[in-house]
N, C-alpha and C. Protein backbone atom coordinates (compact mmCIF):
# COMPACT_ATOMS: atom_id res chain seq x y z
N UNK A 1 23.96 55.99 13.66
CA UNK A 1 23.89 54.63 13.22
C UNK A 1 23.87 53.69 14.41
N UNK A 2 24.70 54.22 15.31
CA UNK A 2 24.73 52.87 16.86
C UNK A 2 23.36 52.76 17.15
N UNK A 3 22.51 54.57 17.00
CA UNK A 3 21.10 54.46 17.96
C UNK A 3 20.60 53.53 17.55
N UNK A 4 20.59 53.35 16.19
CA UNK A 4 19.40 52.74 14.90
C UNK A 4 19.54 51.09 15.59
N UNK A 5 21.10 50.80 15.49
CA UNK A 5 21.36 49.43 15.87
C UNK A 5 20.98 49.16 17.06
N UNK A 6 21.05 50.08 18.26
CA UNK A 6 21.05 49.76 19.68
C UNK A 6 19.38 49.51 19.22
N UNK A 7 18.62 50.39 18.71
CA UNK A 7 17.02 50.49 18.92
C UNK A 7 16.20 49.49 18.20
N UNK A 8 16.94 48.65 17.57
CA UNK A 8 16.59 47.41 16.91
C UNK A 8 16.81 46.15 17.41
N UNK A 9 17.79 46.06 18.24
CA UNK A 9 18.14 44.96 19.01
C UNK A 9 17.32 44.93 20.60
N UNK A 10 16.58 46.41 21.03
CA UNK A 10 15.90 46.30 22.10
C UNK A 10 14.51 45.76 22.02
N UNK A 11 14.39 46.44 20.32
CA UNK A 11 12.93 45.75 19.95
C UNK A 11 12.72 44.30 19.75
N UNK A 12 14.09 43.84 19.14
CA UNK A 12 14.15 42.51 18.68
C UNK A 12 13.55 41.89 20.26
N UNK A 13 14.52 42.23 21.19
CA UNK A 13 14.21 41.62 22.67
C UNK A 13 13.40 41.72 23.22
N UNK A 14 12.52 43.03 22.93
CA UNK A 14 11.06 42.91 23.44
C UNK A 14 10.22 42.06 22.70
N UNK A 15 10.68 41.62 21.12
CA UNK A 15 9.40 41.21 20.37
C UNK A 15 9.59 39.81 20.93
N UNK A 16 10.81 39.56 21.35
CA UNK A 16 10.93 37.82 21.15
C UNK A 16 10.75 37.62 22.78
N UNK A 17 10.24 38.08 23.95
CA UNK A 17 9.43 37.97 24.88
C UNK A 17 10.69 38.40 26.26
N UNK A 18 11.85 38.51 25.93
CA UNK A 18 12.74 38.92 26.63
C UNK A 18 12.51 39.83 27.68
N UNK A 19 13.10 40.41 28.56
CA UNK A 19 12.41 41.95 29.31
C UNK A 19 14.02 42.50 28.74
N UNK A 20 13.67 43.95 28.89
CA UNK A 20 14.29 45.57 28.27
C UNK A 20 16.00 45.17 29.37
N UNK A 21 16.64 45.83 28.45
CA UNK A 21 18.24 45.86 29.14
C UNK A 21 17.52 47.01 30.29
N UNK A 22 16.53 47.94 29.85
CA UNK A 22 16.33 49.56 30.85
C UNK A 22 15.56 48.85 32.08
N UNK A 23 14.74 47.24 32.32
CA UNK A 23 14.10 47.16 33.25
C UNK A 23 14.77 47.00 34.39
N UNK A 24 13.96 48.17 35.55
CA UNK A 24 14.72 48.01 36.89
C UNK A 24 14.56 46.71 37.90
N UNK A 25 13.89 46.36 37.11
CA UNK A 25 13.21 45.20 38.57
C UNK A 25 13.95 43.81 38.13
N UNK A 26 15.30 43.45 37.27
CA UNK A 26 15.47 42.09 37.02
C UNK A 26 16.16 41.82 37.68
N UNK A 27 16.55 42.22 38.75
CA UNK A 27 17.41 41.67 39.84
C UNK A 27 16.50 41.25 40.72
N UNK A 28 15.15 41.74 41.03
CA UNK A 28 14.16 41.61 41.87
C UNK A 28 13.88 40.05 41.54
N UNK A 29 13.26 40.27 40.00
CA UNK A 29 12.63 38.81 39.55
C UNK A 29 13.67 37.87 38.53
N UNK A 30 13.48 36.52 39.16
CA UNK A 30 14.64 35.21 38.13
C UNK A 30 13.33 34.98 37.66
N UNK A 31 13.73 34.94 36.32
CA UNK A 31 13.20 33.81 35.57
C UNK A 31 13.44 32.42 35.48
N UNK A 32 12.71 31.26 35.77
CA UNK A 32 13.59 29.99 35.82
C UNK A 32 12.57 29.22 34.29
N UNK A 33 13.33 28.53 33.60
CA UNK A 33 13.33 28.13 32.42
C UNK A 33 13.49 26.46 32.94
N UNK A 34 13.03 25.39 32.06
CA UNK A 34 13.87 24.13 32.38
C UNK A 34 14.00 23.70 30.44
N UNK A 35 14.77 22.71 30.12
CA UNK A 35 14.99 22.35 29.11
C UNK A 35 14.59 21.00 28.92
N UNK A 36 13.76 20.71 27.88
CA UNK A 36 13.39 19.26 27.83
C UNK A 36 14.03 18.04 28.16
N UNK A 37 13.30 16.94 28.74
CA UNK A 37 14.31 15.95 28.91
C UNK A 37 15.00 15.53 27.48
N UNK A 38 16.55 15.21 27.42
CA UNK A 38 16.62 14.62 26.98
C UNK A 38 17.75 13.06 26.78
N UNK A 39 18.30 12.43 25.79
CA UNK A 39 18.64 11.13 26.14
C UNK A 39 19.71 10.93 25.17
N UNK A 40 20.55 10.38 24.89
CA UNK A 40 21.76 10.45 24.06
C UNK A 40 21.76 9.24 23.61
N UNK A 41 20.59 8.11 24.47
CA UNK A 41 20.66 6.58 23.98
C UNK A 41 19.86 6.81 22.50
N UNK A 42 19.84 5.84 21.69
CA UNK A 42 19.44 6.06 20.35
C UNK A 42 17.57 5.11 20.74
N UNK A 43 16.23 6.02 20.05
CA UNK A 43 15.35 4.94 20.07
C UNK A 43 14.98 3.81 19.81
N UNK A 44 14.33 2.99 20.48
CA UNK A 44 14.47 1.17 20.21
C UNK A 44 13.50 1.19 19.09
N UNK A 45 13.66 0.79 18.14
CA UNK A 45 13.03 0.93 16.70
C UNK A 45 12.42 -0.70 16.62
N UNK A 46 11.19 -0.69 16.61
CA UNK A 46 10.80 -2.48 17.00
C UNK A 46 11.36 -2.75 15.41
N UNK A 47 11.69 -4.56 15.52
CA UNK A 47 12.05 -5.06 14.73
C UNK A 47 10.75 -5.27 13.75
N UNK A 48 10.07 -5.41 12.54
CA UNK A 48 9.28 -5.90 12.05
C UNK A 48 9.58 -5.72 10.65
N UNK A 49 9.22 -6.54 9.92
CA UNK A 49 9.53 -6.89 8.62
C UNK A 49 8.13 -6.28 7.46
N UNK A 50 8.50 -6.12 6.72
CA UNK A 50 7.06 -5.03 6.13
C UNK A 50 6.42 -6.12 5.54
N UNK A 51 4.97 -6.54 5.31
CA UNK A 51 4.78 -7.44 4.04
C UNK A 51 5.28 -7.46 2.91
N UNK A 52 5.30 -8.41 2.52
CA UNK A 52 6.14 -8.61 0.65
C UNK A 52 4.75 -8.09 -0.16
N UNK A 53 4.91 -7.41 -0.36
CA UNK A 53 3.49 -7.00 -1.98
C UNK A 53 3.02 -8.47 -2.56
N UNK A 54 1.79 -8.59 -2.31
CA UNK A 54 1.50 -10.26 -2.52
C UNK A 54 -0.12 -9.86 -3.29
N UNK A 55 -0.20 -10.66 -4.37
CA UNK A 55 -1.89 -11.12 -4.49
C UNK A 55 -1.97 -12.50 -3.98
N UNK A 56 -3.25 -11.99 -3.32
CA UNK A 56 -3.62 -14.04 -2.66
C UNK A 56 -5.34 -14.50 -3.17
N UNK A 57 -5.31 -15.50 -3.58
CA UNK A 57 -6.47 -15.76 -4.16
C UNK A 57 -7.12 -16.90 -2.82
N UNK A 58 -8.15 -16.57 -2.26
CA UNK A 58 -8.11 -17.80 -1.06
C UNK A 58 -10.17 -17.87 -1.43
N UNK A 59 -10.46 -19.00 -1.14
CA UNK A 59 -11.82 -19.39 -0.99
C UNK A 59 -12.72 -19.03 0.01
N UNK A 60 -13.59 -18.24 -0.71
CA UNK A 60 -14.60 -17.50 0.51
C UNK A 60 -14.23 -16.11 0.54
N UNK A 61 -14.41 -15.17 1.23
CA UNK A 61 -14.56 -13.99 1.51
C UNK A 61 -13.69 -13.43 2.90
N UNK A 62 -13.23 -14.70 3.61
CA UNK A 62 -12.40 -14.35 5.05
C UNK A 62 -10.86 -13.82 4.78
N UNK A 63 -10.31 -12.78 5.12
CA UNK A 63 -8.84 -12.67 5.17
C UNK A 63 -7.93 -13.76 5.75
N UNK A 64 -8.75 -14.49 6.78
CA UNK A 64 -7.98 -15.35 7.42
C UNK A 64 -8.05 -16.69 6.76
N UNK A 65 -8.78 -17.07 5.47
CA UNK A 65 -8.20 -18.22 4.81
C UNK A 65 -7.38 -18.59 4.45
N UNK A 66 -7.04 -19.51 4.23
CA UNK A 66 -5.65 -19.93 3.64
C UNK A 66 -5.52 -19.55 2.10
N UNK A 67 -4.79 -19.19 1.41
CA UNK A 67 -4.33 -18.38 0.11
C UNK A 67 -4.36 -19.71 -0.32
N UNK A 68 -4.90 -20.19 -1.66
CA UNK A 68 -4.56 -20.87 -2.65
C UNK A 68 -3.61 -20.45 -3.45
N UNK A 69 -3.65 -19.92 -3.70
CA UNK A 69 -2.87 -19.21 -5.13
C UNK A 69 -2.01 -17.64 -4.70
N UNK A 70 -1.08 -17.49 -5.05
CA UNK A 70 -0.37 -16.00 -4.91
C UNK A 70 0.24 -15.42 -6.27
N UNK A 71 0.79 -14.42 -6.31
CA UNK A 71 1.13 -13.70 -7.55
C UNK A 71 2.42 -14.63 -8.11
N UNK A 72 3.27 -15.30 -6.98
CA UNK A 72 4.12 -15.82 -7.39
C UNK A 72 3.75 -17.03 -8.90
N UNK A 73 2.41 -17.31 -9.06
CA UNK A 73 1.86 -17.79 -10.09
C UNK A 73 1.55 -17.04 -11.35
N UNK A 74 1.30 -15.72 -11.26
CA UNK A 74 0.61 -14.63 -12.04
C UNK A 74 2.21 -14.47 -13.15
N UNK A 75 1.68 -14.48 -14.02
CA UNK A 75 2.71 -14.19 -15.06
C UNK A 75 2.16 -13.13 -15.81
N UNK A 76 0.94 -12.79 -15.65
CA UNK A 76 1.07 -11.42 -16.60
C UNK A 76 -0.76 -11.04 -16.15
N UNK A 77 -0.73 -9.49 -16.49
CA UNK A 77 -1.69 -9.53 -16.49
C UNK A 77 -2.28 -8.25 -17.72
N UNK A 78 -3.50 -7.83 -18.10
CA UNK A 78 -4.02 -6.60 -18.88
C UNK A 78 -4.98 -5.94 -18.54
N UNK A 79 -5.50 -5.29 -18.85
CA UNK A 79 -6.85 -4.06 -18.46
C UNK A 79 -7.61 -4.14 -19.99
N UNK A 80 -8.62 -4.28 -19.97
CA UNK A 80 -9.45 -4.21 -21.36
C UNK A 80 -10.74 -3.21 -20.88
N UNK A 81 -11.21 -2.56 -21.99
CA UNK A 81 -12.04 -2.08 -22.34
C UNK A 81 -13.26 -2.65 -22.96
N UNK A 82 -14.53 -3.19 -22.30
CA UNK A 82 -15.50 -3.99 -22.47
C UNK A 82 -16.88 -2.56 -22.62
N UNK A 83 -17.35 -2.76 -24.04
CA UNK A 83 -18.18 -2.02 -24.68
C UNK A 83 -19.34 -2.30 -23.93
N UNK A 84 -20.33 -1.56 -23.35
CA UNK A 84 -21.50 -2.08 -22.62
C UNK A 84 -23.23 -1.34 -23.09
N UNK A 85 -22.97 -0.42 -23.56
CA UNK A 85 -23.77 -0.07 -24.52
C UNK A 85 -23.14 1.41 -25.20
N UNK A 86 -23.97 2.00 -26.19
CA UNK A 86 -22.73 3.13 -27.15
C UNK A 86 -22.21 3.84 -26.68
N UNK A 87 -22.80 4.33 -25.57
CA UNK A 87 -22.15 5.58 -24.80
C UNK A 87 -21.35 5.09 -23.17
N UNK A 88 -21.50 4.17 -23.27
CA UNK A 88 -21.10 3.49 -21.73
C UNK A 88 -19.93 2.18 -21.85
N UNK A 89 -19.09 2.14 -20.97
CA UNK A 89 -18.04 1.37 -21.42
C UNK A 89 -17.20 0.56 -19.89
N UNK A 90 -17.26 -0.15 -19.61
CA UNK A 90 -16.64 -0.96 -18.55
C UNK A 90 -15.37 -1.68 -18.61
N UNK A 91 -15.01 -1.63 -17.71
CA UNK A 91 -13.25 -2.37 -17.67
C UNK A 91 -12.95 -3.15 -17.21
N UNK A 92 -12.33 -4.72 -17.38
CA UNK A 92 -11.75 -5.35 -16.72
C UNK A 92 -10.37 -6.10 -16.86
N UNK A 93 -9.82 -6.83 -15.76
CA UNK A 93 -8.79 -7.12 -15.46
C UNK A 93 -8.77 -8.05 -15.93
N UNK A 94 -7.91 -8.78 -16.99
CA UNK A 94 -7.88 -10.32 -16.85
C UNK A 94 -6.13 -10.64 -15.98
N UNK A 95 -5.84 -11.90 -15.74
CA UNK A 95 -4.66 -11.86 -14.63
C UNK A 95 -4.69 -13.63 -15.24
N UNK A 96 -3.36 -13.34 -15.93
CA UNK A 96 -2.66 -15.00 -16.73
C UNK A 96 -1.71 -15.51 -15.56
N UNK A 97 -2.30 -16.88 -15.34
CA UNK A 97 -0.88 -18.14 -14.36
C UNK A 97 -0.49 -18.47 -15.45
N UNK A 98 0.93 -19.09 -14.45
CA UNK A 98 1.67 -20.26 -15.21
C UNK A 98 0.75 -21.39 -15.24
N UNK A 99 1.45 -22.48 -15.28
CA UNK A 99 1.13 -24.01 -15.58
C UNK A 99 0.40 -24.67 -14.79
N UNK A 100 1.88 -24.22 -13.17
CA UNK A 100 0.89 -24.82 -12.34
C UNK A 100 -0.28 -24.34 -11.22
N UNK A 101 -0.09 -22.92 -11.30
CA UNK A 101 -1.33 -21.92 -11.30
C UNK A 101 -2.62 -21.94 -12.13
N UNK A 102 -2.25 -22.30 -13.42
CA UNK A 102 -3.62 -22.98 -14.12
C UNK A 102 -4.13 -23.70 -13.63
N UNK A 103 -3.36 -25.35 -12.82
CA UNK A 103 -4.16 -26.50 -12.55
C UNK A 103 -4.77 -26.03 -11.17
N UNK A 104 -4.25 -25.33 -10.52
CA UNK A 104 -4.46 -24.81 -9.00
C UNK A 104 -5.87 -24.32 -9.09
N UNK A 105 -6.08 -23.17 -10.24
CA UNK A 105 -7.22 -22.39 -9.86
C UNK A 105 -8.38 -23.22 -10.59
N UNK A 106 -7.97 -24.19 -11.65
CA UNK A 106 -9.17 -24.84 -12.16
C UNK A 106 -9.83 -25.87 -11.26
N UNK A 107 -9.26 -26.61 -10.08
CA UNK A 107 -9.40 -27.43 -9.17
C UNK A 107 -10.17 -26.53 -8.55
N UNK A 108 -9.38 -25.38 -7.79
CA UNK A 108 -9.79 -24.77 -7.40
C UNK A 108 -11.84 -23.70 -7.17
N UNK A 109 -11.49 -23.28 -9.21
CA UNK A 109 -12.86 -23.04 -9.02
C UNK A 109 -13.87 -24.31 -9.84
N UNK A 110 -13.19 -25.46 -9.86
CA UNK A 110 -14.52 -26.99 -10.08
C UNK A 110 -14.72 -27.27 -8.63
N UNK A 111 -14.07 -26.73 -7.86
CA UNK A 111 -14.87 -27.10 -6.24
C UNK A 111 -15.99 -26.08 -5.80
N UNK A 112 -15.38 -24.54 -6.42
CA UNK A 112 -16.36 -23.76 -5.87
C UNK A 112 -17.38 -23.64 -6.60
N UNK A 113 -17.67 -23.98 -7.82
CA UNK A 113 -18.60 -23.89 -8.61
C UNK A 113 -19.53 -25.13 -8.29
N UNK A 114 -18.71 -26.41 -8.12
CA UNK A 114 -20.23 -27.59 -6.89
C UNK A 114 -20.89 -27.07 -6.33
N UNK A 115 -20.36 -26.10 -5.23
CA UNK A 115 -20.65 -25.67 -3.87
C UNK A 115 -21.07 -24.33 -4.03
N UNK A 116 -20.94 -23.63 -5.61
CA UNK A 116 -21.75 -22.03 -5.99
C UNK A 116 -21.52 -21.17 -4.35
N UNK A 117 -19.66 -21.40 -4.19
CA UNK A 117 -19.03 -21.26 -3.66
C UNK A 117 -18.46 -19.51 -4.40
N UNK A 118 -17.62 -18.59 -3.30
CA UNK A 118 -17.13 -17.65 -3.87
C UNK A 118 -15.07 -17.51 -3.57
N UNK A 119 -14.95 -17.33 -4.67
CA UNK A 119 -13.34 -17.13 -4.37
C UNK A 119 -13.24 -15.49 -4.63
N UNK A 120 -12.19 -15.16 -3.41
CA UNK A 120 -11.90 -13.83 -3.53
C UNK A 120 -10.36 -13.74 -3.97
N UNK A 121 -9.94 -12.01 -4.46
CA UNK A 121 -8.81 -11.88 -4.44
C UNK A 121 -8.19 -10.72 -3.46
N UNK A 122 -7.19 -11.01 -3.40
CA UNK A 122 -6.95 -9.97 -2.43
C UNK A 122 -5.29 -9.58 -2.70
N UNK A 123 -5.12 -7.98 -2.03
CA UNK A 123 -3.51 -7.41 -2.25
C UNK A 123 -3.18 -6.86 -1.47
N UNK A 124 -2.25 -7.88 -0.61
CA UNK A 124 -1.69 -8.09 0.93
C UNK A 124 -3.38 -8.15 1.58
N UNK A 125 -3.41 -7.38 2.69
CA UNK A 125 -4.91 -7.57 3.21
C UNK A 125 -6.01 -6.85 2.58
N UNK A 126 -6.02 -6.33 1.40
CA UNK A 126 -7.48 -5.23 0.86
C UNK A 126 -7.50 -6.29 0.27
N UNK A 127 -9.08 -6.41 0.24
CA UNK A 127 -9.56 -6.96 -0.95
C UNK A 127 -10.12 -6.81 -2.04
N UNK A 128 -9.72 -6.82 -3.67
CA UNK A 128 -9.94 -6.20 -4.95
C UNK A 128 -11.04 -6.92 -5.61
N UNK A 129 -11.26 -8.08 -4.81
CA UNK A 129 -12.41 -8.77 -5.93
C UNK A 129 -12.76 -9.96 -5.20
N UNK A 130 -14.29 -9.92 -5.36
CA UNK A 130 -15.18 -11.19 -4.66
C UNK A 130 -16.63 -11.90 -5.46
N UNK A 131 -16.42 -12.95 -6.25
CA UNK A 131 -16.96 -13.68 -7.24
C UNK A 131 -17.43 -15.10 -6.68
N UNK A 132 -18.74 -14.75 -7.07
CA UNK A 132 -19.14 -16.42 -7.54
C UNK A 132 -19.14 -17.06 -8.60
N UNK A 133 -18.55 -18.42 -8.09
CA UNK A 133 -18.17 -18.80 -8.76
C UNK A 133 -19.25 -20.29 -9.56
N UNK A 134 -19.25 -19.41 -11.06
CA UNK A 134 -20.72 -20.44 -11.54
C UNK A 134 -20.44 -21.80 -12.65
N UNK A 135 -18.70 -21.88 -12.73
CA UNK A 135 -18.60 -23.04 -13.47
C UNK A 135 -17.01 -22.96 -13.46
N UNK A 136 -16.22 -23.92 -13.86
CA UNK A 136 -14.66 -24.42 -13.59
C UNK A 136 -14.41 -23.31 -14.77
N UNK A 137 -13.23 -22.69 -14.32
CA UNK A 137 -12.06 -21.78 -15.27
C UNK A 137 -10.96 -22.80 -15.65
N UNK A 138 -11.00 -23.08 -16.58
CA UNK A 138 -9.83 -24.10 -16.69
C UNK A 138 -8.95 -23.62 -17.82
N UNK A 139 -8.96 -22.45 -18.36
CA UNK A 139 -7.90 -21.59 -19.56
C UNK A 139 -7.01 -20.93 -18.81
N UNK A 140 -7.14 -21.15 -17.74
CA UNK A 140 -5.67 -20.89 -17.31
C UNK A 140 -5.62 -18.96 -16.50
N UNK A 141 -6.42 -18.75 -16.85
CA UNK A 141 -6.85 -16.73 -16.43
C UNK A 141 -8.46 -16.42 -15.63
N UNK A 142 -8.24 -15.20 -15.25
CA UNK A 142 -9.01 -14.76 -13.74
C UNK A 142 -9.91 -13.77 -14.51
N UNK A 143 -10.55 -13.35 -14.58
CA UNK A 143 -11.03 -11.93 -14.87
C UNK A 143 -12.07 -11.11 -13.76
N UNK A 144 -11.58 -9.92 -13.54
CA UNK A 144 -11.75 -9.17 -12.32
C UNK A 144 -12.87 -8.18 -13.39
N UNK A 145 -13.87 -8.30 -13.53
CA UNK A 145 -15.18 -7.20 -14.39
C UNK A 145 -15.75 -6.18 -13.61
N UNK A 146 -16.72 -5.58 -14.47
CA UNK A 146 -17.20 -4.57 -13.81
C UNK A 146 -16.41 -3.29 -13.15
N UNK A 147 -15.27 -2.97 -13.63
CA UNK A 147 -14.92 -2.13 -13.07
C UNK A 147 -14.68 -0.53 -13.77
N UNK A 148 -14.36 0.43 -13.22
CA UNK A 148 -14.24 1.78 -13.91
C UNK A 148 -12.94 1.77 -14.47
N UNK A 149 -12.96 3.18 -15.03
CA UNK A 149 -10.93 3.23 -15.79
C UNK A 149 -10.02 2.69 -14.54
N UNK A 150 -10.54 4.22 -13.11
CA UNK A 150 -9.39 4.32 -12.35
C UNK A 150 -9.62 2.91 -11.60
N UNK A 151 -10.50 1.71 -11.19
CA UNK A 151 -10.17 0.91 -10.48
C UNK A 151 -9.25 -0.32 -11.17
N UNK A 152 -9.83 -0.13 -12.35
CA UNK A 152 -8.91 -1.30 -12.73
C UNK A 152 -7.40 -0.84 -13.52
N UNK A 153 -7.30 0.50 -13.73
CA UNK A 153 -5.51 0.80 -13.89
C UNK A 153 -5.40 0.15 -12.03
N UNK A 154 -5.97 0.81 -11.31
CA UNK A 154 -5.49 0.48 -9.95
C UNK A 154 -5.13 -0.71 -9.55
N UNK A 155 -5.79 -1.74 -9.96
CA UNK A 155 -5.95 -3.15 -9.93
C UNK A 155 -4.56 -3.81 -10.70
N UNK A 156 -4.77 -3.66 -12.06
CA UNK A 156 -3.37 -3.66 -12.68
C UNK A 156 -2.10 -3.58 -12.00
N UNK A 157 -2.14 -2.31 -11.83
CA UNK A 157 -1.23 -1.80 -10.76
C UNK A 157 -0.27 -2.54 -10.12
N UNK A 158 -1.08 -2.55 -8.95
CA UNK A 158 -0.80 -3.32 -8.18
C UNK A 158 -0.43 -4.99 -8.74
N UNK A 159 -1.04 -5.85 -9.40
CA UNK A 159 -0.77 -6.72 -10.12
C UNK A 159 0.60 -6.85 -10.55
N UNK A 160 1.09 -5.82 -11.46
CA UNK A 160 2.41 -5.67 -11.88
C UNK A 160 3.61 -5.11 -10.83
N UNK A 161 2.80 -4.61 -10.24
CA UNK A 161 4.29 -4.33 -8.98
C UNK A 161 4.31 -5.97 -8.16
N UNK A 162 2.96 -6.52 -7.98
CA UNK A 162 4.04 -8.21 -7.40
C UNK A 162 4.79 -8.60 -8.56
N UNK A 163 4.36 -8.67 -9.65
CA UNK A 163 5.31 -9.27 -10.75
C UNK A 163 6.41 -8.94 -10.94
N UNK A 164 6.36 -7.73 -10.48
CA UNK A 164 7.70 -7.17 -10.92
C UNK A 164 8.69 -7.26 -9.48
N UNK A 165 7.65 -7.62 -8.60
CA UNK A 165 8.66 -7.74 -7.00
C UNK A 165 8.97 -8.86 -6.77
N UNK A 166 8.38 -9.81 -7.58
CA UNK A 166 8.96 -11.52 -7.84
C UNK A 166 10.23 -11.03 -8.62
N UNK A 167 10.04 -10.46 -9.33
CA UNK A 167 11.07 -11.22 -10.16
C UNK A 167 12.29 -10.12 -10.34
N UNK A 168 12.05 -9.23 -9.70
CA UNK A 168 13.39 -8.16 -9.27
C UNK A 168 14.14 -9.56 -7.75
N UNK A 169 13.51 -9.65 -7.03
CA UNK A 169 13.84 -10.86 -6.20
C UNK A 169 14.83 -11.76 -6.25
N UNK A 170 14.45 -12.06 -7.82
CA UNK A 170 15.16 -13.39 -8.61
C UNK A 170 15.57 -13.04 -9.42
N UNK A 171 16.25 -11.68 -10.12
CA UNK A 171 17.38 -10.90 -10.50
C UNK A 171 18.94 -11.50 -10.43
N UNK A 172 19.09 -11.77 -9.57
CA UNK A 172 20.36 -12.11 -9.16
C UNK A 172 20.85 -13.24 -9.12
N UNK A 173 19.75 -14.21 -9.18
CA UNK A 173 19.93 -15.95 -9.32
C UNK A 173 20.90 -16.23 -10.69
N UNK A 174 21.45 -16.81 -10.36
CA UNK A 174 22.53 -17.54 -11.05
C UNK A 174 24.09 -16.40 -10.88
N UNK A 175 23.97 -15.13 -10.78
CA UNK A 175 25.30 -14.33 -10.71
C UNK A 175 26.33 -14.51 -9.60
N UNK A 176 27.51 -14.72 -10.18
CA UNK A 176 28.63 -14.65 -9.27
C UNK A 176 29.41 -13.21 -8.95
């Protein structure tokens, strides 16, 4: 039983790159090894703050416009199923403001519709949707068309997680 053990532990040491307890020459040759640097200080973790999950509705097609409108307006939104001929079927987003998100985007698109101007939307920096705009929306809702199942659950989506990241936010307002 010792052999079995002794003859398993020499193999172990040969397999794992070691040299043999039987080699004559290890007094001849050192092996020198070094061990990685290392540091006991903790890493400097840069400070940065993540974006807040935002829809921004801004005029034109540039990321770098100024946002008219944000989700903090969006009070609700749905996904519909728009029939397009018998066998074919399209989806879109509609996306409901409040009050004063209504007056915002109707100003909003009676300027771009003078100017057959385009307002985009966007979530944080991607952008989900880019429309011209061919006459004032003044009912108060957006509609994002043309889209497949998976883009507009996707669209949704995202939609309802700002809504829901507003207002998890403002959870706590009024509690002592």
């Amino acid at each position: 039983m010792k052999k079995k053990a002794f003859a398993a532990m020499a193999a172990a040491l040969l397999l794992t790159g070691c040299s043999s307890p039987f080699d004559k020459n290890d007094a001849e040759e050192t092996a020198v090894t070094t061990a990685p640097v290392t540091t006991t200080e903790a890493p400097e973790i840069p400070t940065m703050t993540l974006p807040q999950k935002m829809i921004y509705l801004r005029m034109g097609e540039d990321e770098s416009a100024e946002p008219f409108l944000t989700s903090d307006h969006i009070v609700d939104c749905s996904m519909e199923i728009m029939p397009d001929q018998p066998d074919n079927s399209t989806y879109v987003v509609d996306i409901f403001f409040d009050e004063e998100g209504k007056e915002i985007f109707a100003k909003k698109t009676e300027e771009a519709a003078a100017n057959n101007g385009v307002i985009s939307i966007w979530y944080n920096e991607y952008v989900i949707s880019i429309a011209t705009v061919e006459a004032p929306i003044t009912d108060g809702s957006a509609v994002i068309s043309n889209l497949d199942m998976n883009s507009a659950a996707k669209i949704a989506g995202w939609i309802y997680e700002c809504i829901n990241a507003k207002d998890s936010n403002n959870s706590n307002e009024g509690e002592q």
